[in-house]
PDB file of N, CA and C in Angstrom:
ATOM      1  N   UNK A   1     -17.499  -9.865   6.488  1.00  0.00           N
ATOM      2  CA  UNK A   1     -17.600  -8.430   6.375  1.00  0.00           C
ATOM      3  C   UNK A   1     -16.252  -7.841   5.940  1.00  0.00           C
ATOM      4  N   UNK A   2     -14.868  -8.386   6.612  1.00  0.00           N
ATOM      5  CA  UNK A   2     -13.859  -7.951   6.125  1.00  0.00           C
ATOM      6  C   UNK A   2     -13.392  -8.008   4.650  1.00  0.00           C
ATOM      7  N   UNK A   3     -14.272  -9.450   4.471  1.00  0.00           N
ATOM      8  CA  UNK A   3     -13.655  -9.629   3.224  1.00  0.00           C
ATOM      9  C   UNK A   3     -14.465  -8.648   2.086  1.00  0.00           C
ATOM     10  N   UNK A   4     -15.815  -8.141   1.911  1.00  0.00           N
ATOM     11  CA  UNK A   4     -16.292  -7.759   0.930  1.00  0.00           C
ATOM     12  C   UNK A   4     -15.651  -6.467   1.577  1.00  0.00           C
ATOM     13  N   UNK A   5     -15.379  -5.769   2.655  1.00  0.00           N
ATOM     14  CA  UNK A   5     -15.212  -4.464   3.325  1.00  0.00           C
ATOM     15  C   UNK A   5     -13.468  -3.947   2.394  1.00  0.00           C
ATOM     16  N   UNK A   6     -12.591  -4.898   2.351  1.00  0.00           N
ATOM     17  CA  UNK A   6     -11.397  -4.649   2.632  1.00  0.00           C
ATOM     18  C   UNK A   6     -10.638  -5.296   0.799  1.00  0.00           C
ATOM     19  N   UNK A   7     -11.346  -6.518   0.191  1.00  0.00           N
ATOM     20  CA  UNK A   7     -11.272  -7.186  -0.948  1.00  0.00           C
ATOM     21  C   UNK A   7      -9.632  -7.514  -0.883  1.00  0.00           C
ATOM     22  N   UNK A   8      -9.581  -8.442   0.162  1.00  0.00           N
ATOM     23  CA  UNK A   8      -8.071  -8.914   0.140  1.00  0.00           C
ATOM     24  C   UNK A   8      -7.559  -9.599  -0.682  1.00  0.00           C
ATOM     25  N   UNK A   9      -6.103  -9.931  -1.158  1.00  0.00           N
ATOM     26  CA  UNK A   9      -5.513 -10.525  -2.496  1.00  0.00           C
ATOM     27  C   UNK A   9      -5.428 -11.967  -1.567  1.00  0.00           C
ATOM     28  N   UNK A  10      -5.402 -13.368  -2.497  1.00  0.00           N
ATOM     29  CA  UNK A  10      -5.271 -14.843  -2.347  1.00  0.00           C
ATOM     30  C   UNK A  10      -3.723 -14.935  -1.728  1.00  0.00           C
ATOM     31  N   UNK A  11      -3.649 -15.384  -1.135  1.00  0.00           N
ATOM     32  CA  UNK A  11      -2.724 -15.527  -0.458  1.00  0.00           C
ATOM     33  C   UNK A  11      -2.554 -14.942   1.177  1.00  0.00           C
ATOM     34  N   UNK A  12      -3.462 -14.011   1.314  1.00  0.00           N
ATOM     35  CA  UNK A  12      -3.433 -13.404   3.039  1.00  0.00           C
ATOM     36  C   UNK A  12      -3.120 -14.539   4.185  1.00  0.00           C
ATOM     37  N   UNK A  13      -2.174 -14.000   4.917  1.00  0.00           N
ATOM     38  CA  UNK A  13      -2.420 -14.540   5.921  1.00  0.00           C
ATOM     39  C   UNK A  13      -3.145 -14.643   6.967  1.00  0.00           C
ATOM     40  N   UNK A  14      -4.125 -15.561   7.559  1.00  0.00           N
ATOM     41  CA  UNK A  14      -4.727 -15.147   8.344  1.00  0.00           C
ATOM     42  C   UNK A  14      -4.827 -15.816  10.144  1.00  0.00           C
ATOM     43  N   UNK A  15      -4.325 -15.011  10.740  1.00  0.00           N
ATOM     44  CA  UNK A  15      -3.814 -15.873  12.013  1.00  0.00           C
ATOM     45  C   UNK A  15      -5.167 -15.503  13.231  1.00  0.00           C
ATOM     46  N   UNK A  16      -5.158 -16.599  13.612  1.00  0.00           N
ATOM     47  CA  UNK A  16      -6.436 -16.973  14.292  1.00  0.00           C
ATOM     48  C   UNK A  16      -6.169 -17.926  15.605  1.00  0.00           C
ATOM     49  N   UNK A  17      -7.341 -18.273  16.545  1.00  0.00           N
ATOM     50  CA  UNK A  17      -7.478 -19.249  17.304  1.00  0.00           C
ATOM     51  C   UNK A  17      -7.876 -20.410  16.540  1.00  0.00           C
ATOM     52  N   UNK A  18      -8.077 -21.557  17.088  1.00  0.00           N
ATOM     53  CA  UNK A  18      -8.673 -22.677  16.142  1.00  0.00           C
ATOM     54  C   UNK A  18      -9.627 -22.538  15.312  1.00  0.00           C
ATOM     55  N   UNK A  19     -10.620 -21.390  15.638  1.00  0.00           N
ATOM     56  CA  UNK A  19     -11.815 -21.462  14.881  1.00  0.00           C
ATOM     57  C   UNK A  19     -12.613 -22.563  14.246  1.00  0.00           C
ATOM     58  N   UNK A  20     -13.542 -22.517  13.948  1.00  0.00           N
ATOM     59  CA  UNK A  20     -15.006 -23.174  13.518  1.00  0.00           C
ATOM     60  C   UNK A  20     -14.450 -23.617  12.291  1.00  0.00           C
ATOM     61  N   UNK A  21     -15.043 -24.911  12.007  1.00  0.00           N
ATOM     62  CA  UNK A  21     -15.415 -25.415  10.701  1.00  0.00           C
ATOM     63  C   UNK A  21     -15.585 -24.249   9.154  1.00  0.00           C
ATOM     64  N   UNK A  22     -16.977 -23.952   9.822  1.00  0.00           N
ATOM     65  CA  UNK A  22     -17.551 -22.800   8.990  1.00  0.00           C
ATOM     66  C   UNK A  22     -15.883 -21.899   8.914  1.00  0.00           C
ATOM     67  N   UNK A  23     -15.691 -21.084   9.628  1.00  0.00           N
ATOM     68  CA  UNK A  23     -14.425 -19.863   9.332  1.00  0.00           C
ATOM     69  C   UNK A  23     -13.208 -21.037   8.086  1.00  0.00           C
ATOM     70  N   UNK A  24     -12.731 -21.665   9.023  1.00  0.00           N
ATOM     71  CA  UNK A  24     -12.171 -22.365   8.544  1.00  0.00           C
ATOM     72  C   UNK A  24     -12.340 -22.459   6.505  1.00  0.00           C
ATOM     73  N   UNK A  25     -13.809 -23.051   6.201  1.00  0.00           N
ATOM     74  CA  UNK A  25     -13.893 -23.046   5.106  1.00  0.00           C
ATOM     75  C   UNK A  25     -13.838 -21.935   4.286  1.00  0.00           C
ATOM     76  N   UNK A  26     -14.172 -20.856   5.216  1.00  0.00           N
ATOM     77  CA  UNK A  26     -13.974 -19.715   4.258  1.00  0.00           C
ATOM     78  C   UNK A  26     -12.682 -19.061   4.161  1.00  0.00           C
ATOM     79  N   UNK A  27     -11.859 -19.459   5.028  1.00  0.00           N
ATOM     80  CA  UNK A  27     -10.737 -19.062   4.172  1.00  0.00           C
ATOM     81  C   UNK A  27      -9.958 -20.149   3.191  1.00  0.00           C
ATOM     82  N   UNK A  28     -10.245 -20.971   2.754  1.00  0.00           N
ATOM     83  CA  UNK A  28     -10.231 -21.786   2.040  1.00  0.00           C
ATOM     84  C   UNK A  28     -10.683 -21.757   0.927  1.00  0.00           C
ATOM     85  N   UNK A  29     -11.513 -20.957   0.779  1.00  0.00           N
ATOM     86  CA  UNK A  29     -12.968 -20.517  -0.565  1.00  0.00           C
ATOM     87  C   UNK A  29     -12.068 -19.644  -0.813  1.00  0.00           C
ATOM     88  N   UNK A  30     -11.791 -18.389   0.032  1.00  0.00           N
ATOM     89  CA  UNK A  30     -10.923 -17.008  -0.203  1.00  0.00           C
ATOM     90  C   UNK A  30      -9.322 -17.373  -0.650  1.00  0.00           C
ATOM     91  N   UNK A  31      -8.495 -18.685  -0.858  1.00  0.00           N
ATOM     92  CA  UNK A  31      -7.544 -18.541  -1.096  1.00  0.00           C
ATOM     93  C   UNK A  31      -6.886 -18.291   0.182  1.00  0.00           C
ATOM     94  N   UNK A  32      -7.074 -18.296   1.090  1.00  0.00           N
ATOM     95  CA  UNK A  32      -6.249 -18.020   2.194  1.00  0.00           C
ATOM     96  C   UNK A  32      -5.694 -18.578   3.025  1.00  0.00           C
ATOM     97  N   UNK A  33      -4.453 -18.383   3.686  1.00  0.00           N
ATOM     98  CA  UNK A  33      -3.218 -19.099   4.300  1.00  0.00           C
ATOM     99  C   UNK A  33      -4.215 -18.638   5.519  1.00  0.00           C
ATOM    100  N   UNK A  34      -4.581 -19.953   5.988  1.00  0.00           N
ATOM    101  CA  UNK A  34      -4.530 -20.131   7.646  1.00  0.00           C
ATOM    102  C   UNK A  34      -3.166 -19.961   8.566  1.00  0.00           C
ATOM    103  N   UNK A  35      -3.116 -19.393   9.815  1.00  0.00           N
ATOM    104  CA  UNK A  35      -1.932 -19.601  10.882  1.00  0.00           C
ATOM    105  C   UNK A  35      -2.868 -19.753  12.207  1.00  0.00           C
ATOM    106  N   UNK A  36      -2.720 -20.696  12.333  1.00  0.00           N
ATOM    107  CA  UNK A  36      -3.316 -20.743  13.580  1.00  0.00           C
ATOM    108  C   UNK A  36      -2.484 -21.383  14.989  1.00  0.00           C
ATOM    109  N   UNK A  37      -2.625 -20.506  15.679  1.00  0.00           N
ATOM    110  CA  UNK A  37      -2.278 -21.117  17.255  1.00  0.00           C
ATOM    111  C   UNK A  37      -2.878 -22.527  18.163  1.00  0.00           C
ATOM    112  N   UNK A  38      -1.653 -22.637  18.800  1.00  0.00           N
ATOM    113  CA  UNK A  38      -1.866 -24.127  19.323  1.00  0.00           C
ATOM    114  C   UNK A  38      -3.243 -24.106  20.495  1.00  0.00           C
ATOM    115  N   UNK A  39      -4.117 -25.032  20.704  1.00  0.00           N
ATOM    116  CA  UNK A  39      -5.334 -24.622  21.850  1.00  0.00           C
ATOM    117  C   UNK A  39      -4.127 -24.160  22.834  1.00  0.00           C
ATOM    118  N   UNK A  40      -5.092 -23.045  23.537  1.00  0.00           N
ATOM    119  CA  UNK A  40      -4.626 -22.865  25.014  1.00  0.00           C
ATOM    120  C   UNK A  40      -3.182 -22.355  25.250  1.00  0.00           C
ATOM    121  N   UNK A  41      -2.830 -21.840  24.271  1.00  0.00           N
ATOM    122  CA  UNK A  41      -1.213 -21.255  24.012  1.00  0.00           C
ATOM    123  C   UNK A  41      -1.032 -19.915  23.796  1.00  0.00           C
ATOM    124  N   UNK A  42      -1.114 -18.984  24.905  1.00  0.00           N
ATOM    125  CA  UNK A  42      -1.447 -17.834  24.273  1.00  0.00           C
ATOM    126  C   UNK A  42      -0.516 -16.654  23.492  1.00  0.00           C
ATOM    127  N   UNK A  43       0.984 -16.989  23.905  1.00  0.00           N
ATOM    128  CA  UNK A  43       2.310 -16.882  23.306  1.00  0.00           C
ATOM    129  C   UNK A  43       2.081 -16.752  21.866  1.00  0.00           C
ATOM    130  N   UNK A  44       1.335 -17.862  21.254  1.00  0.00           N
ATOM    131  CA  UNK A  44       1.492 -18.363  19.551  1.00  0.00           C
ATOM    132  C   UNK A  44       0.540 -16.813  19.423  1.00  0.00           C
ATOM    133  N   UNK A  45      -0.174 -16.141  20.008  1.00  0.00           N
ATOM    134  CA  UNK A  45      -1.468 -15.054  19.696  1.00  0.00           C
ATOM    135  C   UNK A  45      -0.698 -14.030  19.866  1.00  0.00           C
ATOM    136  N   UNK A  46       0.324 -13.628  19.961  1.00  0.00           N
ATOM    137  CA  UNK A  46       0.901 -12.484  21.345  1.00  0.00           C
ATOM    138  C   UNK A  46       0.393 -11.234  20.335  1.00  0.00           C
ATOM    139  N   UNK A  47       0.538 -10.963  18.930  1.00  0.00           N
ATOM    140  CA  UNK A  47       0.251  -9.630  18.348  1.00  0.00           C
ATOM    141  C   UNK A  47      -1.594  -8.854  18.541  1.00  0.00           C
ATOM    142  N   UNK A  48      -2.578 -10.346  18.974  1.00  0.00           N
ATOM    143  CA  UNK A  48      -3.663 -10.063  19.164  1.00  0.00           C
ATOM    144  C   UNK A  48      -3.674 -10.306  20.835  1.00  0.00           C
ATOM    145  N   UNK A  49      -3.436 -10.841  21.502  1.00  0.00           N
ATOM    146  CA  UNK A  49      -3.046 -10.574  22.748  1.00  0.00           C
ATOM    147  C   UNK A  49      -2.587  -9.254  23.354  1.00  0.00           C
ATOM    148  N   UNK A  50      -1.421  -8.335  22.394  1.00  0.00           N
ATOM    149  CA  UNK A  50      -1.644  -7.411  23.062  1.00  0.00           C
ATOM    150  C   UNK A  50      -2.541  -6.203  22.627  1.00  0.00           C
ATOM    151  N   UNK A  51      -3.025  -6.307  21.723  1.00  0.00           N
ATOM    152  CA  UNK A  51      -4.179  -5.576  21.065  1.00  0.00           C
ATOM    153  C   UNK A  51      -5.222  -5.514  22.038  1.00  0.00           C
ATOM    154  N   UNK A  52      -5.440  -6.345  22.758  1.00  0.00           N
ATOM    155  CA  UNK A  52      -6.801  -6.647  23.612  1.00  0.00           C
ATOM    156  C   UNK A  52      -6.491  -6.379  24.698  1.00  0.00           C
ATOM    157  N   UNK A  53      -4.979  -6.489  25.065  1.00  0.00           N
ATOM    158  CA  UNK A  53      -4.574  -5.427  26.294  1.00  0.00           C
ATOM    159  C   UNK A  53      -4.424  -4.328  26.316  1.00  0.00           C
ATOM    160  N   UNK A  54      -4.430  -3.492  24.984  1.00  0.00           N
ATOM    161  CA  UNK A  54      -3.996  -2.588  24.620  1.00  0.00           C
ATOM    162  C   UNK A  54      -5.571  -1.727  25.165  1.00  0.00           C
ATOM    163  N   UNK A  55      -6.495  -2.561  24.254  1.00  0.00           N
ATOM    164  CA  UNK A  55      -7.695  -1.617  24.232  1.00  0.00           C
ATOM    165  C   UNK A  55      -8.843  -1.346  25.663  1.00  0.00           C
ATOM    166  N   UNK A  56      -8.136  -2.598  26.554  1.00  0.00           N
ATOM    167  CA  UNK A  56      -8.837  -2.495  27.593  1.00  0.00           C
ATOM    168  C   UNK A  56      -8.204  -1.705  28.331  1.00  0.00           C
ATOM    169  N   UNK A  57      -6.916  -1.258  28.594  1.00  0.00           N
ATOM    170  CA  UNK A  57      -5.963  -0.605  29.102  1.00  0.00           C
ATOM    171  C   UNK A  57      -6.302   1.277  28.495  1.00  0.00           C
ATOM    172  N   UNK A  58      -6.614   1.089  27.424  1.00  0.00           N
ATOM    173  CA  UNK A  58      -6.512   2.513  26.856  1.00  0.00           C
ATOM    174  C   UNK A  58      -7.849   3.229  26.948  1.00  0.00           C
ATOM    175  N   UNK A  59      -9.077   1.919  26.734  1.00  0.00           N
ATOM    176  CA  UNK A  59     -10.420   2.404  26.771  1.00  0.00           C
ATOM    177  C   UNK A  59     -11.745   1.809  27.543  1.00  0.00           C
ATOM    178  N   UNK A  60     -11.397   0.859  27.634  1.00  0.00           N
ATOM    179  CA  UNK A  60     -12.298  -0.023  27.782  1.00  0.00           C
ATOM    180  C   UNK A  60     -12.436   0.203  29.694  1.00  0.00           C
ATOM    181  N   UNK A  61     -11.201   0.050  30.406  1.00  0.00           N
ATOM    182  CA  UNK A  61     -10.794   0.125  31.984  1.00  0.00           C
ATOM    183  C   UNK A  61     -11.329   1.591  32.562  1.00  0.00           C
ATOM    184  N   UNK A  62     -11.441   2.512  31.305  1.00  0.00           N
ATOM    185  CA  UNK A  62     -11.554   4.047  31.803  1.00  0.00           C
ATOM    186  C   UNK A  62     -12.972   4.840  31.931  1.00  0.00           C
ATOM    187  N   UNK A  63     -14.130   3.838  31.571  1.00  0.00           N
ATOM    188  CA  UNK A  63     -15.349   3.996  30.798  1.00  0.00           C
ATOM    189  C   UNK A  63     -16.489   2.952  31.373  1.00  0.00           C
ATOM    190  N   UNK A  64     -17.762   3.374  31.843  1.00  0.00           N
ATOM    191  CA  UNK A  64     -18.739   2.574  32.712  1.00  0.00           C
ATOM    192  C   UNK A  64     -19.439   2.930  31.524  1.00  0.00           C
ATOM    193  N   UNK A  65     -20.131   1.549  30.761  1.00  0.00           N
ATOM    194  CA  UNK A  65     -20.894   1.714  29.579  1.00  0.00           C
ATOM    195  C   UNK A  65     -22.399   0.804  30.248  1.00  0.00           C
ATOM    196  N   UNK A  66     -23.345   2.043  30.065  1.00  0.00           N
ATOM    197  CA  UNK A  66     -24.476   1.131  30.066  1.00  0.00           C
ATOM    198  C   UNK A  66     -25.190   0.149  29.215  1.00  0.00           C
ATOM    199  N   UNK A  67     -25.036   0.596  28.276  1.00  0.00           N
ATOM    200  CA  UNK A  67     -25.542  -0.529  27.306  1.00  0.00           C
ATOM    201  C   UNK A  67     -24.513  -1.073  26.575  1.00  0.00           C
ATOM    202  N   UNK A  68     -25.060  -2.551  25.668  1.00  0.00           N
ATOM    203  CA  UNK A  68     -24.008  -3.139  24.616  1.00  0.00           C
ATOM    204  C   UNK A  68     -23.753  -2.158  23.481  1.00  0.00           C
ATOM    205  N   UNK A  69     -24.788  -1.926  23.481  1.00  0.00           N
ATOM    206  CA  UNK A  69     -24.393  -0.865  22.145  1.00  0.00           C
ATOM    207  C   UNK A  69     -23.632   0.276  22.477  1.00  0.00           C
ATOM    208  N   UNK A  70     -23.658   1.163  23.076  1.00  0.00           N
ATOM    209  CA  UNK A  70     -22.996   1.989  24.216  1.00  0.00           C
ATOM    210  C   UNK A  70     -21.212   1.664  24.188  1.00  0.00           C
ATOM    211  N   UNK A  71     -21.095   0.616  24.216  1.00  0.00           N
ATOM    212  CA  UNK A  71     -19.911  -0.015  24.273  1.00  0.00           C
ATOM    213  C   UNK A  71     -19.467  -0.506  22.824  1.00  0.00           C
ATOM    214  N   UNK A  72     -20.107  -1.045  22.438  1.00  0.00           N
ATOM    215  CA  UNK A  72     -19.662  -1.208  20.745  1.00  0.00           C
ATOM    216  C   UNK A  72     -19.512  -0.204  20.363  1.00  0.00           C
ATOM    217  N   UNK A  73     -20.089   0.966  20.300  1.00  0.00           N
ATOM    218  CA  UNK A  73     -20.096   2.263  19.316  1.00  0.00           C
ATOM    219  C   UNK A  73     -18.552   2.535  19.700  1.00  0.00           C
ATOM    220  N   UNK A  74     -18.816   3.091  21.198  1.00  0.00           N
ATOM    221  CA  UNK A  74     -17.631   3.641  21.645  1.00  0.00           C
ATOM    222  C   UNK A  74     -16.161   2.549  21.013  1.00  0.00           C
ATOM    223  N   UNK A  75     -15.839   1.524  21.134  1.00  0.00           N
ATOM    224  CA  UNK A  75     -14.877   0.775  20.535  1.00  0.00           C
ATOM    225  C   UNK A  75     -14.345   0.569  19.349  1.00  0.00           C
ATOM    226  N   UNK A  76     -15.914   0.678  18.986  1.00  0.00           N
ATOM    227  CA  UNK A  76     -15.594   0.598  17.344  1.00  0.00           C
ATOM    228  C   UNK A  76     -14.870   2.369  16.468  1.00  0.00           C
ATOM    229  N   UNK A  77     -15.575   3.260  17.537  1.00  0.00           N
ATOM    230  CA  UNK A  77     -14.876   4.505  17.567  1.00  0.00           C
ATOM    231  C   UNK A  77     -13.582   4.283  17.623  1.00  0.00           C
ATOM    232  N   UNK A  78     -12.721   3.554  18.972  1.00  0.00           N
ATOM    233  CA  UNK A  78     -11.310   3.622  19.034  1.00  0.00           C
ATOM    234  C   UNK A  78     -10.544   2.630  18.178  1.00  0.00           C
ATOM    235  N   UNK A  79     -11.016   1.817  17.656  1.00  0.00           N
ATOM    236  CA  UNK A  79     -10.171   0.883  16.600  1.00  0.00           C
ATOM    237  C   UNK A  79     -10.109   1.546  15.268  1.00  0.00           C
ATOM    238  N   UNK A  80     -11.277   2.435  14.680  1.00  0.00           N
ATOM    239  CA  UNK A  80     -11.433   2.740  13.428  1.00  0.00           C
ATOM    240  C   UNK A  80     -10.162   4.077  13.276  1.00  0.00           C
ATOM    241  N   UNK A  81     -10.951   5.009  13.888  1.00  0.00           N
ATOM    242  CA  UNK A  81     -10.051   6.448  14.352  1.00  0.00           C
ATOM    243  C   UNK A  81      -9.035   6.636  14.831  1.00  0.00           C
ATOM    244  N   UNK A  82      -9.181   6.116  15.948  1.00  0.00           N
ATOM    245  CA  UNK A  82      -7.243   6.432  16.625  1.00  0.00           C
ATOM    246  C   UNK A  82      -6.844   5.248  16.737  1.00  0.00           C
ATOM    247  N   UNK A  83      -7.437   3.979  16.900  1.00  0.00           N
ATOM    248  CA  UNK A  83      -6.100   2.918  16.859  1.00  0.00           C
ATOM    249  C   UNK A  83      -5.281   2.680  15.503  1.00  0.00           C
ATOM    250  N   UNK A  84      -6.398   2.667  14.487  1.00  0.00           N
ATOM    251  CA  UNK A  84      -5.745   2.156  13.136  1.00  0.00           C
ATOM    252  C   UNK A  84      -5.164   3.643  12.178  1.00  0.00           C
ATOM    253  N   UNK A  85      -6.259   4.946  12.513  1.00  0.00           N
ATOM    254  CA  UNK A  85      -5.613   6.204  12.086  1.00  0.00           C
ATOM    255  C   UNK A  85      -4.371   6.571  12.613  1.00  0.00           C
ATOM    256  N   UNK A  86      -4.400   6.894  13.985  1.00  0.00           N
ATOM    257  CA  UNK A  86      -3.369   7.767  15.067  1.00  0.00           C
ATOM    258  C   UNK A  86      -2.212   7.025  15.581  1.00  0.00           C
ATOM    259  N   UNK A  87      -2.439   6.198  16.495  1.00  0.00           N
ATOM    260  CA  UNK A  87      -1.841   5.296  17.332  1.00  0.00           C
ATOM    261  C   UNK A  87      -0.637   4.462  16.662  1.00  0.00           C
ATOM    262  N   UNK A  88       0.617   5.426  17.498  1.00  0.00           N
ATOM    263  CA  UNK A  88       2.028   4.925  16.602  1.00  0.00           C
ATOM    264  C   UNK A  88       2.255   3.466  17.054  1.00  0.00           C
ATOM    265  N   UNK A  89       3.010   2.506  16.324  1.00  0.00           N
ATOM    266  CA  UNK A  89       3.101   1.188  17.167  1.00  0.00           C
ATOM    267  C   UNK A  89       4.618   0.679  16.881  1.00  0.00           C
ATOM    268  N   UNK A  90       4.948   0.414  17.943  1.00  0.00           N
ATOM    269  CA  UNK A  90       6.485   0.384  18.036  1.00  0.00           C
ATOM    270  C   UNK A  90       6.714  -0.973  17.014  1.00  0.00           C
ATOM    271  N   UNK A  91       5.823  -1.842  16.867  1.00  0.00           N
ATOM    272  CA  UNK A  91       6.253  -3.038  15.762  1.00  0.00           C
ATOM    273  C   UNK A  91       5.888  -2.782  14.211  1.00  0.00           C
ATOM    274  N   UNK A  92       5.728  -1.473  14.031  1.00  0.00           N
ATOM    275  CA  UNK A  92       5.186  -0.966  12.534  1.00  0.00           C
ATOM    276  C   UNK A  92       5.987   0.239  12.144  1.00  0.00           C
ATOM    277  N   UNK A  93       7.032   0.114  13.157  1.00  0.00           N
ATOM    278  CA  UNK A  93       8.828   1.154  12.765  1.00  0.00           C
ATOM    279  C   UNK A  93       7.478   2.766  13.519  1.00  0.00           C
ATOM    280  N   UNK A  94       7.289   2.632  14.449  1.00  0.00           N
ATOM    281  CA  UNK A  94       6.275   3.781  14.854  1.00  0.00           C
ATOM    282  C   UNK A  94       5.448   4.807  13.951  1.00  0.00           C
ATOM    283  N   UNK A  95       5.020   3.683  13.351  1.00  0.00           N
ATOM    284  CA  UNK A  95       3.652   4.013  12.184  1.00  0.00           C
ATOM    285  C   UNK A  95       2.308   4.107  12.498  1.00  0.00           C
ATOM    286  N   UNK A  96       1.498   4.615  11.855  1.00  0.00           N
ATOM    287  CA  UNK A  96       0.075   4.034  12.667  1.00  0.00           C
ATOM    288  C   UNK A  96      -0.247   2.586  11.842  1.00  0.00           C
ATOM    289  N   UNK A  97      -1.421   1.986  11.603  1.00  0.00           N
ATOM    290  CA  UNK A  97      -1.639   0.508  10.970  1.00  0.00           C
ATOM    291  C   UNK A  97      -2.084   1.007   9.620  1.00  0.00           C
ATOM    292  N   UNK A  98      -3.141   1.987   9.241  1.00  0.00           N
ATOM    293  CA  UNK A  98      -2.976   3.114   8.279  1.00  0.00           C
ATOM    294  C   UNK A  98      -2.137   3.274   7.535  1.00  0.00           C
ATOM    295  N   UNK A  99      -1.206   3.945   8.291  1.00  0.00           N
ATOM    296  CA  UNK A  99       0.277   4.449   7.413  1.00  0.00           C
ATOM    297  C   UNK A  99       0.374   3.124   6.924  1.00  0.00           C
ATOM    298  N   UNK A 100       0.605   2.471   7.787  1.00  0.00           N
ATOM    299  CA  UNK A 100       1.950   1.183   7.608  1.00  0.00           C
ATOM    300  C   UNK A 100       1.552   0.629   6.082  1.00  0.00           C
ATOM    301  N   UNK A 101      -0.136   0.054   6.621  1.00  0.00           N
ATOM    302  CA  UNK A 101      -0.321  -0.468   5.105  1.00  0.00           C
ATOM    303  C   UNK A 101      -0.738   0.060   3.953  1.00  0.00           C
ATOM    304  N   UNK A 102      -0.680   1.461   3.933  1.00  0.00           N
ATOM    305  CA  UNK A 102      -0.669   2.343   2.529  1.00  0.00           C
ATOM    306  C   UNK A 102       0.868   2.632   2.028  1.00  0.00           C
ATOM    307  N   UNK A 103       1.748   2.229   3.034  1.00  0.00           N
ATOM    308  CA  UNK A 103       3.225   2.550   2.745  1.00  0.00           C
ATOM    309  C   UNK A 103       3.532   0.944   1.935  1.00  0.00           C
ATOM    310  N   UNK A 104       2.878   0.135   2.622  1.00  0.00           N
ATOM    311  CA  UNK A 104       3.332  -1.210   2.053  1.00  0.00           C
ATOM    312  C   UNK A 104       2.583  -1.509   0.527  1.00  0.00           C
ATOM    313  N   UNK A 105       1.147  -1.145   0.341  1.00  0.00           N
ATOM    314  CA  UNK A 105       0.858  -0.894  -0.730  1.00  0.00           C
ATOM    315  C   UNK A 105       1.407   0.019  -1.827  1.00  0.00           C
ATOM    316  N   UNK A 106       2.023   0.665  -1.507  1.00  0.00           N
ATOM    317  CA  UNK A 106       2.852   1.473  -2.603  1.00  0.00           C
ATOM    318  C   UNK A 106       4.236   1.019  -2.983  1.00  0.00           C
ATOM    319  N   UNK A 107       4.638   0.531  -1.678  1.00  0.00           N
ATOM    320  CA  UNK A 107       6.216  -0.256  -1.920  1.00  0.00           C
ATOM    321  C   UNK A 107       5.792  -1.496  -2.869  1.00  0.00           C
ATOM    322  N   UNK A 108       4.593  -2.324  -2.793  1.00  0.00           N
ATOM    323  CA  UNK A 108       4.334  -3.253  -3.659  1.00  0.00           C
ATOM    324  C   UNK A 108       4.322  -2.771  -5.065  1.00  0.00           C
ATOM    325  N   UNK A 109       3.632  -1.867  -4.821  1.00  0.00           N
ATOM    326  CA  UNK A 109       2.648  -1.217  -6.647  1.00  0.00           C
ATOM    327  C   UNK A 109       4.273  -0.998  -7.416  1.00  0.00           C
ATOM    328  N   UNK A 110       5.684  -0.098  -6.532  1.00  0.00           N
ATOM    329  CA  UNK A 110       6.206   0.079  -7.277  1.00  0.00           C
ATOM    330  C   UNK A 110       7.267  -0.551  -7.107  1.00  0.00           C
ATOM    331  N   UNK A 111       7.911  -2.209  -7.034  1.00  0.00           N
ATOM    332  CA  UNK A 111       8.447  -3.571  -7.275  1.00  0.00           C
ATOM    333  C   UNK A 111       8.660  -4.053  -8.391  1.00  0.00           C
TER     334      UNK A 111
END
């Protein structure tokens, strides 16, 4: 989905847990740099590690969802809108993820 969603250039990096065979091949099809973490090491993950602390901490801890869907909507609300729109992040020079990579796309275009 990301990939037809987002049409990333050959070369992405893409950092992961071990993942599946299947994943595996597809970034392989896509041109893409695997990084993957050691099993059971959760240090090698720490930028998605704290993402997942981030969101249970910000939304997820604050909110009794009855249904799955209920809970997907709502999440998919806070990653789209305010995590990747709003939400400054001290490792992106206090950018949102937005900014950051429309700033980095333009610093490329004009190289």
């Amino acid at each position: 989905m990301a990939i037809n969603r987002r049409d990333p250039q050959q070369g992405l990096i893409v950092h992961s847990d071990q993942g599946s065979h299947d994943f595996q091949k597809l970034l392989w099809q896509n041109k893409f740099k695997s990084s993957m973490s050691r099993k059971g090491d959760c240090w090698d993950n720490a930028v998605a590690e704290s993402f997942f602390g981030t969101l249970k901490t910000e939304l997820v801890y604050h909110n009794k969802y009855q249904t799955r869907r209920q809970a997907k909507q709502n999440i998919f609300r806070y990653i789209k809108i305010f995590y990747n729109r709003n939400r400054l992040h001290s490792t992106l020079d206090y950018k949102s993820p937005e900014e950051y990579e429309n700033e980095s796309k333009t610093t490329k275009l004009c190289v």
